[in-house]
Each structure stands twice: as C-alpha cells, then as structure tokens.
N, C-alpha and C. Protein backbone atom coordinates (compact mmCIF):
# COMPACT_ATOMS: atom_id res chain seq x y z
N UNK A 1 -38.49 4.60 -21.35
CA UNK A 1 -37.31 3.78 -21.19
C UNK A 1 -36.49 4.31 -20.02
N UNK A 2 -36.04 3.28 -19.22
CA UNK A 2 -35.52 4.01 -17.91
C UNK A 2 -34.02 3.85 -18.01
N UNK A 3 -33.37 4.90 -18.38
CA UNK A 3 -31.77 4.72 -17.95
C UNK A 3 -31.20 4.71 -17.08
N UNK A 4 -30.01 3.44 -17.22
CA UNK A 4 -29.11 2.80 -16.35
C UNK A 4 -29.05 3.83 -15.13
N UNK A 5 -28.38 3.38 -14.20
CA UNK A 5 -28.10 4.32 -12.74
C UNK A 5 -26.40 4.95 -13.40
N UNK A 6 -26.45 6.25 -12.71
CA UNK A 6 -25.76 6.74 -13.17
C UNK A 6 -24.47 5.88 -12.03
N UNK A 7 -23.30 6.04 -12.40
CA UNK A 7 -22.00 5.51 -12.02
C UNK A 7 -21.28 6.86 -10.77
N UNK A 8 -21.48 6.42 -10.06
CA UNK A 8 -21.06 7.34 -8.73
C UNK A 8 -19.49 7.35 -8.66
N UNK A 9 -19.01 6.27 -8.68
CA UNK A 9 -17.73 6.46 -8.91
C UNK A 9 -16.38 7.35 -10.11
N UNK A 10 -15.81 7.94 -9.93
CA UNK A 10 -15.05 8.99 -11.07
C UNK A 10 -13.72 8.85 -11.54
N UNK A 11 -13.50 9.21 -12.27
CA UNK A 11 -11.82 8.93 -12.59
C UNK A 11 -11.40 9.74 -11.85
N UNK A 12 -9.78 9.63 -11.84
CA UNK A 12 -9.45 9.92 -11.04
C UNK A 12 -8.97 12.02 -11.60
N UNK A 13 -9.17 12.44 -10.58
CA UNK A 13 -8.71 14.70 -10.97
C UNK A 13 -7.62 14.83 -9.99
N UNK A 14 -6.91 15.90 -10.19
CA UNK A 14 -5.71 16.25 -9.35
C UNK A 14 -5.87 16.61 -7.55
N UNK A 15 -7.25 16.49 -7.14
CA UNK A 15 -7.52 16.60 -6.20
C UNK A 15 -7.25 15.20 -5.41
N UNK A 16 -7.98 13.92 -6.38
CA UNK A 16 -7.84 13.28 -5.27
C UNK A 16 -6.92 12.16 -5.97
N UNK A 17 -6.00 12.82 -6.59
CA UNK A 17 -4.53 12.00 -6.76
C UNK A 17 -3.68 12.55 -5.90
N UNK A 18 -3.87 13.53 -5.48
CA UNK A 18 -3.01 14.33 -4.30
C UNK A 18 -3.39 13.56 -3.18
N UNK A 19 -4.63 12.96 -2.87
CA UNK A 19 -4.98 13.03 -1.56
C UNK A 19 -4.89 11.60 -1.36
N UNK A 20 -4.99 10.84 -2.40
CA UNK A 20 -4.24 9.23 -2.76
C UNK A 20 -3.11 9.30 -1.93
N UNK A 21 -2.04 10.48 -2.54
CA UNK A 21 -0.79 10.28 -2.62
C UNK A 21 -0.28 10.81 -1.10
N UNK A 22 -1.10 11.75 -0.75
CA UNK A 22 -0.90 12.30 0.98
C UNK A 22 -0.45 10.52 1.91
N UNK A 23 -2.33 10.11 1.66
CA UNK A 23 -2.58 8.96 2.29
C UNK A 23 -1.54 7.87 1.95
N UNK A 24 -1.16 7.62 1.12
CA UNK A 24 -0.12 6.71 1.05
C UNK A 24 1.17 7.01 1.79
N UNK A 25 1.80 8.45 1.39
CA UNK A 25 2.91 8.94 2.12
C UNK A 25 3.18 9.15 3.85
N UNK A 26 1.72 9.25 4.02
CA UNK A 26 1.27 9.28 5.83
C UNK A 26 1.12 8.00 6.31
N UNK A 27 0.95 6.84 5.95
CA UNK A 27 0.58 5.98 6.19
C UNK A 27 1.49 5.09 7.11
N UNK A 28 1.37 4.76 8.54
CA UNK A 28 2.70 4.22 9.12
C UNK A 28 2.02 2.49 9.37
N UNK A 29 0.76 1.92 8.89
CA UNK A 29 0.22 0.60 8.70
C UNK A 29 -0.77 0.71 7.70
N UNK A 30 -0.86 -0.92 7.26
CA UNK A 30 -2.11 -0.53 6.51
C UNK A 30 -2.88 -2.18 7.23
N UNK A 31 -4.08 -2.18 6.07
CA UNK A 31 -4.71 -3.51 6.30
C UNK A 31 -4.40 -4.24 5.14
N UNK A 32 -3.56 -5.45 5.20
CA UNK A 32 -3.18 -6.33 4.27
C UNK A 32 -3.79 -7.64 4.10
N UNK A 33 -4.76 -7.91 2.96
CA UNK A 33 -5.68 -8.84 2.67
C UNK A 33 -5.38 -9.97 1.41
N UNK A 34 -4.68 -11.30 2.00
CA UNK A 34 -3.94 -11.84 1.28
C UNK A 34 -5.23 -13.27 1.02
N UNK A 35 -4.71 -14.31 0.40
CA UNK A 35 -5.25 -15.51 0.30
C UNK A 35 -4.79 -16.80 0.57
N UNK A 36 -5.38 -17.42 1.70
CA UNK A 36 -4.24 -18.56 2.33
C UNK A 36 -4.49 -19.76 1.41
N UNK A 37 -3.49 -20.67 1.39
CA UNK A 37 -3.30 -21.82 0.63
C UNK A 37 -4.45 -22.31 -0.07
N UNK A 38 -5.39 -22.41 0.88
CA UNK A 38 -6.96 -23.15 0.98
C UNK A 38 -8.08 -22.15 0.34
N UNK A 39 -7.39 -20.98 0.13
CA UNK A 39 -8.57 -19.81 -0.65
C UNK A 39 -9.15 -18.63 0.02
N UNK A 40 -8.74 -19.17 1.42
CA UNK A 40 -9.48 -18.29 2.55
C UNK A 40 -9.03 -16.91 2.53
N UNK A 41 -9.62 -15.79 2.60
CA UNK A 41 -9.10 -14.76 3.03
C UNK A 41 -8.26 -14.37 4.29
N UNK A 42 -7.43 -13.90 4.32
CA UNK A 42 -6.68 -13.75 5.66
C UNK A 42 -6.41 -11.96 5.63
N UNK A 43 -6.49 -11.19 6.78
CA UNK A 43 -6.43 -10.13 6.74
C UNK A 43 -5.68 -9.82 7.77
N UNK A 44 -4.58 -8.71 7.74
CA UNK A 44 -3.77 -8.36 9.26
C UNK A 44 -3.71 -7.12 8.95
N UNK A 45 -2.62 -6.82 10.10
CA UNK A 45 -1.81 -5.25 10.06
C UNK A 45 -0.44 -5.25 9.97
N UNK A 46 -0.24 -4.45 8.81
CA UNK A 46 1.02 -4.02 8.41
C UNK A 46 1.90 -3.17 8.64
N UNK A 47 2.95 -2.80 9.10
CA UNK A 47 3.88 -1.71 8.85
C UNK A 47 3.79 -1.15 7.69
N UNK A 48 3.73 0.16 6.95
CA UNK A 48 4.02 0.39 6.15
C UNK A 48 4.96 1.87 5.94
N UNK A 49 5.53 2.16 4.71
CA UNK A 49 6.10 3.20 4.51
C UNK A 49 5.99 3.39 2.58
N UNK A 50 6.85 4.15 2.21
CA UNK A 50 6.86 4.24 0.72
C UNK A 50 8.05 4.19 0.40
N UNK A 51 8.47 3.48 -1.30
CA UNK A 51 10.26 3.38 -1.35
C UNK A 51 10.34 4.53 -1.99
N UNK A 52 11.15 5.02 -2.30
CA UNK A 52 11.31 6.43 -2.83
C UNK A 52 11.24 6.69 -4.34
N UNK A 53 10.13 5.69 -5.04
CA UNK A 53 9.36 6.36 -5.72
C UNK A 53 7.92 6.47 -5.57
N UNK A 54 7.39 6.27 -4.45
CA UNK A 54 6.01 6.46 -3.77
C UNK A 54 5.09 5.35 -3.57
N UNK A 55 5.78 4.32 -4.12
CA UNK A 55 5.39 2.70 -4.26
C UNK A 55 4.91 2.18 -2.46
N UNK A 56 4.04 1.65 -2.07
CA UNK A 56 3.81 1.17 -0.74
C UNK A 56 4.77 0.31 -0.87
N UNK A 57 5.63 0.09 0.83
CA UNK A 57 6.57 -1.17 1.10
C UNK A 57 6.14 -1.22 2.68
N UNK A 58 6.60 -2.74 2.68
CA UNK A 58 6.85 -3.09 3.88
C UNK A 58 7.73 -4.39 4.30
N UNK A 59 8.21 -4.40 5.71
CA UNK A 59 8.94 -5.34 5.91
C UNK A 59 8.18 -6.19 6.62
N UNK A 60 8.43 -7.71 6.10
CA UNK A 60 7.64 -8.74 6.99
C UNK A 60 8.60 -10.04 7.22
N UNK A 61 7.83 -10.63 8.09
CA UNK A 61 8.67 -11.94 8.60
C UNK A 61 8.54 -13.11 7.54
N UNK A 62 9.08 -13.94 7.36
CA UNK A 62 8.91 -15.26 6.55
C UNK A 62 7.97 -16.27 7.37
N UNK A 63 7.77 -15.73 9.15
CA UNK A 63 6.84 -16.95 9.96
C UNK A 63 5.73 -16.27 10.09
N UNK A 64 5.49 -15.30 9.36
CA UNK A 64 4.15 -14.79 9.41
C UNK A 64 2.95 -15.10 8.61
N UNK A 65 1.67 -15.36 8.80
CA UNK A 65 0.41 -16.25 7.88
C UNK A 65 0.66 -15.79 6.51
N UNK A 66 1.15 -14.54 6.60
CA UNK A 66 0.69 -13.49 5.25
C UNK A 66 1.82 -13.27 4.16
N UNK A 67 3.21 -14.16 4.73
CA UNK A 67 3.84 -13.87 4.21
C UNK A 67 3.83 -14.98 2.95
N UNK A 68 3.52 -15.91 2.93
CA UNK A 68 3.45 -17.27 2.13
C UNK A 68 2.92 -16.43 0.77
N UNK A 69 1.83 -16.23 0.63
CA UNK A 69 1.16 -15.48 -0.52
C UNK A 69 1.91 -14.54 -1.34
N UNK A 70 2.30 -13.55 0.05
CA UNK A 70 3.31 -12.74 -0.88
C UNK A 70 4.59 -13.15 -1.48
N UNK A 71 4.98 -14.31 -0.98
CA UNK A 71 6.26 -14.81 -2.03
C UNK A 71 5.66 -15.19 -3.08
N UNK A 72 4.75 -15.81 -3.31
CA UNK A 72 4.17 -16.39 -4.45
C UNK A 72 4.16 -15.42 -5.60
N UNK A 73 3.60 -14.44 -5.36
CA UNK A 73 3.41 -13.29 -5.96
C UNK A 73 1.85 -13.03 -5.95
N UNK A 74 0.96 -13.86 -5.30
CA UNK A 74 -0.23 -13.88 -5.25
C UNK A 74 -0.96 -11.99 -4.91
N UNK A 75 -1.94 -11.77 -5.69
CA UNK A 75 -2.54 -10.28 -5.95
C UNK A 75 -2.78 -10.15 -4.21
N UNK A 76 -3.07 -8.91 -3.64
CA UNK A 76 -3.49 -8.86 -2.56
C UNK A 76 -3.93 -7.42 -2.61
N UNK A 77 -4.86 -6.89 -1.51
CA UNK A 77 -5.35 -6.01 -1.32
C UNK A 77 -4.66 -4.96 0.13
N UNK A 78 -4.41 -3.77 -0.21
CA UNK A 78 -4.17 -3.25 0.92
C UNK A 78 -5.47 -1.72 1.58
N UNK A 79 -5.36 -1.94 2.22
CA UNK A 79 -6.42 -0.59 2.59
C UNK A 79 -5.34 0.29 3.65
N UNK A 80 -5.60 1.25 3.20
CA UNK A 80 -4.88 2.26 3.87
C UNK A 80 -5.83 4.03 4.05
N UNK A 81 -5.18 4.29 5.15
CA UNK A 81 -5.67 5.38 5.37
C UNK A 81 -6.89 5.06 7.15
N UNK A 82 -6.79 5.99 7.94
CA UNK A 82 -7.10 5.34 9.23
C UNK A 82 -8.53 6.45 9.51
N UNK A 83 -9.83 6.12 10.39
CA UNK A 83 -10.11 7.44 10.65
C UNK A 83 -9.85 8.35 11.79
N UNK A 84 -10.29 9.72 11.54
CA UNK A 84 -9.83 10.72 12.74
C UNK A 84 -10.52 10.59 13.83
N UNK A 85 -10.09 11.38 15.18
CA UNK A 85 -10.92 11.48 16.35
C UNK A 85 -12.44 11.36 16.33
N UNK A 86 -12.91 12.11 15.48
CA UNK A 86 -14.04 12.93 15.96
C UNK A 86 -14.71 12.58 14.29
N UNK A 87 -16.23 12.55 14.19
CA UNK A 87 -17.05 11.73 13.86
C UNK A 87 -16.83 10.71 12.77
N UNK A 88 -17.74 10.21 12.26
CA UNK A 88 -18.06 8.85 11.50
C UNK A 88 -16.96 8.44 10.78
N UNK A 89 -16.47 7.41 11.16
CA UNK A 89 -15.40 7.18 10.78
C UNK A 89 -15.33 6.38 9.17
N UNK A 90 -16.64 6.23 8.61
CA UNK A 90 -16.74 6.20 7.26
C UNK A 90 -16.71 6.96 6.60
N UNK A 91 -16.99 8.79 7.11
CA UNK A 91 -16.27 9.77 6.16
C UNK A 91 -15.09 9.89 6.13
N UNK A 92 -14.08 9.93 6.58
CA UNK A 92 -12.66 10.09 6.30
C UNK A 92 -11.75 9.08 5.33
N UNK A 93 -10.78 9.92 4.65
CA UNK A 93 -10.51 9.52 3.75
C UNK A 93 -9.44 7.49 3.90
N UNK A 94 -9.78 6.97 2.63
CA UNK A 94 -9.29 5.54 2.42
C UNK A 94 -8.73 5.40 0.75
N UNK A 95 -7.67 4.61 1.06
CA UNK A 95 -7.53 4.03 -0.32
C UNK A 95 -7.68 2.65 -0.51
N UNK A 96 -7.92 2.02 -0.97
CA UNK A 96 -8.06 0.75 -1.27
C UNK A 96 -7.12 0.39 -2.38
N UNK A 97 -5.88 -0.65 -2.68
CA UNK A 97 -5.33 -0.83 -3.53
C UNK A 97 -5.35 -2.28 -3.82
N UNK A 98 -4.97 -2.72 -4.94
CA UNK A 98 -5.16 -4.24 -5.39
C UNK A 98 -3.74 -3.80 -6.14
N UNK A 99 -2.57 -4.89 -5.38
CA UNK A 99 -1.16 -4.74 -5.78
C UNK A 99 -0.71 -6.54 -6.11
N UNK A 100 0.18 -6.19 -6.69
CA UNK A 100 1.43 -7.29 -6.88
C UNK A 100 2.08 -7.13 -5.91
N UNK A 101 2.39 -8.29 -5.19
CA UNK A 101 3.58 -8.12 -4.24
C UNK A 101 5.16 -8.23 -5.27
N UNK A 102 5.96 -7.57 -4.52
CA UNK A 102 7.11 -7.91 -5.24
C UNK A 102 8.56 -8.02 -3.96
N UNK A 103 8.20 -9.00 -3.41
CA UNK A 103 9.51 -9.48 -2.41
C UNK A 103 10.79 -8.81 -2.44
N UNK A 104 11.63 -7.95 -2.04
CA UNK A 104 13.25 -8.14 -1.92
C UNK A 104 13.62 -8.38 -0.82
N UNK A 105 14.37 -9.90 -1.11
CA UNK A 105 15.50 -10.78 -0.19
C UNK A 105 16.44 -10.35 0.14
N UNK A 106 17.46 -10.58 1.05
CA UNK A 106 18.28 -10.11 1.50
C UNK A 106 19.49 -10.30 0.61
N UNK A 107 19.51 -10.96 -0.69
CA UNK A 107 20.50 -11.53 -1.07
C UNK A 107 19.89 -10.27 -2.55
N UNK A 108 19.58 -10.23 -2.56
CA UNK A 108 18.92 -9.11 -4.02
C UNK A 108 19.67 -7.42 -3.57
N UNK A 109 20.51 -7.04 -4.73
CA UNK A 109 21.39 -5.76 -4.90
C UNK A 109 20.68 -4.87 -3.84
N UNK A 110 19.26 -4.76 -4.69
CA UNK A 110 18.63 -3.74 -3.91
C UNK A 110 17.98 -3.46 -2.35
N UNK A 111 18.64 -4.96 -1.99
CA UNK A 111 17.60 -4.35 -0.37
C UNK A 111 18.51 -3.91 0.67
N UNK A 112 19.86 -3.82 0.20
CA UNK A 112 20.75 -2.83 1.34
C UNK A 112 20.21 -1.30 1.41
N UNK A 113 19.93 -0.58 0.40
CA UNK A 113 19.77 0.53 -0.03
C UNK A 113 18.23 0.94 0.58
N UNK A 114 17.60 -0.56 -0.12
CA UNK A 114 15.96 -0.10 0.30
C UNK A 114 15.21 -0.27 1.95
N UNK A 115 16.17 -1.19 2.27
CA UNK A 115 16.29 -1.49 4.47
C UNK A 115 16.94 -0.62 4.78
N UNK A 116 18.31 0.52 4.41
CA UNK A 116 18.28 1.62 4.89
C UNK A 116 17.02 2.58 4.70
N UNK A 117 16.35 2.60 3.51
CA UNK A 117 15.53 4.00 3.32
C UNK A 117 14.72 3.47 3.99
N UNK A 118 14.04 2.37 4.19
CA UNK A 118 12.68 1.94 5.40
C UNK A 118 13.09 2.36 6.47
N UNK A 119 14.22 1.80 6.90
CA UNK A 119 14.53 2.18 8.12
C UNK A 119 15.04 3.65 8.76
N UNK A 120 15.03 4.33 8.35
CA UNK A 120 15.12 6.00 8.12
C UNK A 120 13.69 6.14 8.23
N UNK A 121 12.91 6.08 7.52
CA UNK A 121 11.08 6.02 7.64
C UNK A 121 10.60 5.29 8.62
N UNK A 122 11.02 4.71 9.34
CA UNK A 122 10.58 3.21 10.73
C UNK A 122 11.67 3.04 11.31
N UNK A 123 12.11 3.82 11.98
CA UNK A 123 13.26 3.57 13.19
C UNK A 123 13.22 2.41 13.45
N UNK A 124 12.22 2.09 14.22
CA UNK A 124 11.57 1.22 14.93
C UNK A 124 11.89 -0.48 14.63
N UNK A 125 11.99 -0.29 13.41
CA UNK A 125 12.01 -1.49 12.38
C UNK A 125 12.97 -1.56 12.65
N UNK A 126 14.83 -1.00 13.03
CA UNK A 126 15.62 -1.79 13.10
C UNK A 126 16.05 -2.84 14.35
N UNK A 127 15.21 -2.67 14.98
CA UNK A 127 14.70 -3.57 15.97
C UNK A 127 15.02 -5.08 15.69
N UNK A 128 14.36 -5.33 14.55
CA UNK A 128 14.72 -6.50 14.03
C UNK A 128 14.33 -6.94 12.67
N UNK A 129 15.21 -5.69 11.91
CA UNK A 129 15.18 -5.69 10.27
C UNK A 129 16.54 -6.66 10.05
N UNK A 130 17.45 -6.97 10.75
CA UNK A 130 18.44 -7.55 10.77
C UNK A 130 18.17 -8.98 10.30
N UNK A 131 17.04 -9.56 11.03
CA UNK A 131 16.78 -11.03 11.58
C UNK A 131 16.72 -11.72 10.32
N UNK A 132 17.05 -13.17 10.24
CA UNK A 132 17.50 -13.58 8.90
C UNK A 132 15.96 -13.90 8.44
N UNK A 133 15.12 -13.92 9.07
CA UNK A 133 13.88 -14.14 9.01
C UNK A 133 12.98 -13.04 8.01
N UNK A 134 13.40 -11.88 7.74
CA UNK A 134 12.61 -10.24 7.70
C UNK A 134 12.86 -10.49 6.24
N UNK A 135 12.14 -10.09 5.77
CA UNK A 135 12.68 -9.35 3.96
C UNK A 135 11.10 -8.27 3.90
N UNK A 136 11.86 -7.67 2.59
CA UNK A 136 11.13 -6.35 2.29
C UNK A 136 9.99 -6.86 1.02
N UNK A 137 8.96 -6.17 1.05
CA UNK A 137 7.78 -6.18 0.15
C UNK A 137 7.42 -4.92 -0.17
N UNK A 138 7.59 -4.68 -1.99
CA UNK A 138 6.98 -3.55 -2.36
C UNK A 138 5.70 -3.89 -3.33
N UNK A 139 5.26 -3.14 -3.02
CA UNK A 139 3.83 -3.46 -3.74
C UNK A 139 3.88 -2.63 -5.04
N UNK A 140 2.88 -3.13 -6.38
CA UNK A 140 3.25 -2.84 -7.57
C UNK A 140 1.43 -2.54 -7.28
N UNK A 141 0.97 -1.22 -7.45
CA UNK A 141 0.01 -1.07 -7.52
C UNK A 141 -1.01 -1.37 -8.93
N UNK A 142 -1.71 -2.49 -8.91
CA UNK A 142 -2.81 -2.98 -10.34
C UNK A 142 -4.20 -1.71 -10.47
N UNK A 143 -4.42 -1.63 -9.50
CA UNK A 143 -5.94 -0.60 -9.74
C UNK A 143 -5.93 -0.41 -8.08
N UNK A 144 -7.11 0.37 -8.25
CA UNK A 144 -7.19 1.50 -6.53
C UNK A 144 -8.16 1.93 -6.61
N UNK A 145 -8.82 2.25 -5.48
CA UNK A 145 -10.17 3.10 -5.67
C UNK A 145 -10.31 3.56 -4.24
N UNK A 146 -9.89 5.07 -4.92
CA UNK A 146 -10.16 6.03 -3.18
C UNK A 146 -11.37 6.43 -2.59
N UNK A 147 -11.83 6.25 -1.50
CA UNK A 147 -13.25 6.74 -0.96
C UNK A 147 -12.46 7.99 -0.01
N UNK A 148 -12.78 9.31 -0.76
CA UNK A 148 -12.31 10.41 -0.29
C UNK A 148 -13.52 10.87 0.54
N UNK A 149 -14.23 10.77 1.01
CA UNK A 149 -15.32 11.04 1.89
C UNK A 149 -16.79 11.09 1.28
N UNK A 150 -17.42 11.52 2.01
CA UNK A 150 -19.21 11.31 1.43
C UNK A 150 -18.89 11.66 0.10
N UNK A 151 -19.52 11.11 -0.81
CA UNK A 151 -19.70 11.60 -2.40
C UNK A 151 -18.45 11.72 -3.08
N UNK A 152 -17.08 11.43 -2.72
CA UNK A 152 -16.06 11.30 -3.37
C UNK A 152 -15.19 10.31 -3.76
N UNK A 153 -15.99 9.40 -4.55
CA UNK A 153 -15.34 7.62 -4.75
C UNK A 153 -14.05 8.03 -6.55
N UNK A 154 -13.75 7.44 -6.55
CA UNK A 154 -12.63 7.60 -7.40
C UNK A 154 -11.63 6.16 -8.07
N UNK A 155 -11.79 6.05 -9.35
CA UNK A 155 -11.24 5.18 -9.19
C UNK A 155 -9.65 5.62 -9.83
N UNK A 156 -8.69 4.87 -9.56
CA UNK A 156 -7.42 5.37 -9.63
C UNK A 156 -6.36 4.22 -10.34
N UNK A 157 -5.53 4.98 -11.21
CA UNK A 157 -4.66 4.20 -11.90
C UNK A 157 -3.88 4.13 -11.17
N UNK A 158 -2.65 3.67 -11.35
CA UNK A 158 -0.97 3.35 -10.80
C UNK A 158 -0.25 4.70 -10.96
N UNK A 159 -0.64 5.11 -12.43
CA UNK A 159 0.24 6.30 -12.28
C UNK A 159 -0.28 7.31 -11.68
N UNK A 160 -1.55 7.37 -10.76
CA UNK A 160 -2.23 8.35 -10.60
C UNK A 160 -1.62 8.55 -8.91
N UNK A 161 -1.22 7.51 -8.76
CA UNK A 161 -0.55 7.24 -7.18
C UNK A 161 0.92 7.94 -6.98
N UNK A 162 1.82 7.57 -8.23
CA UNK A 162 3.26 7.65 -8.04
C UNK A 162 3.21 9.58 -8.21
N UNK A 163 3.97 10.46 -7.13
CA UNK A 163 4.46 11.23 -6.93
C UNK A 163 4.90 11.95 -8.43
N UNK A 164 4.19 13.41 -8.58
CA UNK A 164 5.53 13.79 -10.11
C UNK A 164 6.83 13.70 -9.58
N UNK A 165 7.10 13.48 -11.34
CA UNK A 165 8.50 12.94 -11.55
C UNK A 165 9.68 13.62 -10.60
N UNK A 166 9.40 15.28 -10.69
CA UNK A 166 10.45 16.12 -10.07
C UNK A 166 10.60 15.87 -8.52
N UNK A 167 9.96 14.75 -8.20
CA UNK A 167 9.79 14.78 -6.65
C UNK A 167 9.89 13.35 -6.10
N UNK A 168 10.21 12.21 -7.31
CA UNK A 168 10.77 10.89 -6.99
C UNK A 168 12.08 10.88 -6.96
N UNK A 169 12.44 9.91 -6.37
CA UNK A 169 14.32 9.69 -6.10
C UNK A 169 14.53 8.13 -6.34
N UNK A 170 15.63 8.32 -7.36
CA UNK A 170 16.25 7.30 -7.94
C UNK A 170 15.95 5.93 -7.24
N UNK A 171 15.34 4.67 -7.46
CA UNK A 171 15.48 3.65 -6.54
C UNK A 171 16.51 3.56 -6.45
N UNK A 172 16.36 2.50 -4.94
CA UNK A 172 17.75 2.03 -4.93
C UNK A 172 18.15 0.92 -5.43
C-alpha cells in the first residue's frame, strides 16, 4: 500500500513567524492581486507600510483599477517580500497573504491618527495623502503562507504575523 506524499508545507515555529514578521515590517511595496468587476484578475504595485499593530496598510487612490474591489471588501491577495542582488531569486524569502481589505475614509475617527503614522513610515506619501481622492487600506490578514527559501514553506495564521503584544502600540 503506497502512502500519501508527505505534506512539505509546515505550521508555522518561531523562526519563521519572526521572519513573516521582519518581511512584513521591511516591506516599502507589495504585489496586490485583486478581482475586477468581470472576475478577471488584476495585479499591481503597492505602497506599503504596517499600522502599529503590525497589520499591512496602504494608501490608495479611489481612480485606481484596484481600488473598486477593495471598497467592496472583496478578499485579495498580497505578496510581499522582494528578491536580493545576487542569486535565484526564488530562494529568497516571500509571504503570500490572503486579506480582507478594510478601507479608512477620511471622514472615519481613525484615519487622522493612522495618515499621520503612514506618513511618518512614507514621507513620500505626503505628497499627496491630502488629495480628496486617497484613503487608507488595512488589510485583515485570513491565512498566509511563507516560502522562506528552498525547503522552508510554512503555512501561517493571523496571529502568527501580529508582533508580541509588548511590542504593539495602541491603534489609533
């Protein structure tokens, strides 16, 4: 009797919830993979940063393809993590996340507080974080699965992402 193939992929160990959590915290774009009206996949590049409880955010335009989905609340995928100089750029580390978007408008308590802390993390962004056009997107991470290099696939919870406690700061 021949048994099943063994499952290459692992839960997630403190090694590579750390290295989840590096990659998320380093991360200044990711690849954001949404679904347009019609079903199609649509994929771009994102700004990204983390709100200060380790949650991926970013700020986007309302005239952008990608933004339609995310008001909806439609699931989307982000990939994050980039490779280095020097060789195969399929060993170096990736996360892959499957999130909830969760929009804050300009008119919602929290996005004075949370467009300062982006913008402290993305100078750059106040460029035109102002524009009545911009609002903020934090992503609610559903499941994840890190490819930490040759032989290190992982799959990862939500809480396996968020920062210990002693080292998150109050949202805003």
């Amino acid at each position: 009797m021949t048994e099943p193939p063994k499952d290459p992929v692992r839960p997630a160990d403190e090694e590579a919830r750390a290295l989840a959590r590096d990659l998320l915290k380093a991360a200044h774009f990711a690849a954001l993979a949404t679904l347009t009206d019609q079903g199609v996949p649509f994929v771009t590049r994102i700004a990204l940063a983390t709100d200060p409880q380790g949650r991926p955010l970013t700020l986007v335009s309302r005239l952008s393809a990608h933004t339609a989905p995310l008001l909806r609340g439609a699931e989307v995928s982000l990939l994050i993590g980039e490779p280095g100089d020097k060789g195969d750029p399929l060993t170096h580390p990736r996360l892959t996340l499957q999130a909830i978007p969760q929009p804050v408008v300009r008119e919602d308590p929290a996005y004075a507080p949370l467009a300062a802390h982006y913008a402290q993390l993305r100078p750059k962004a106040r460029l035109y974080m102002d524009f009545a056009d911009f609002l903020l997107v934090r992503f609610a991470p559903r499941d994840s699965f890190l490819n930490g290099g040759f032989g290190k696939a992982f799959r990862m919870t939500p809480a396996d992402l968020l920062p210990p406690p002693e080292t998150q700061r109050p949202d805003p």
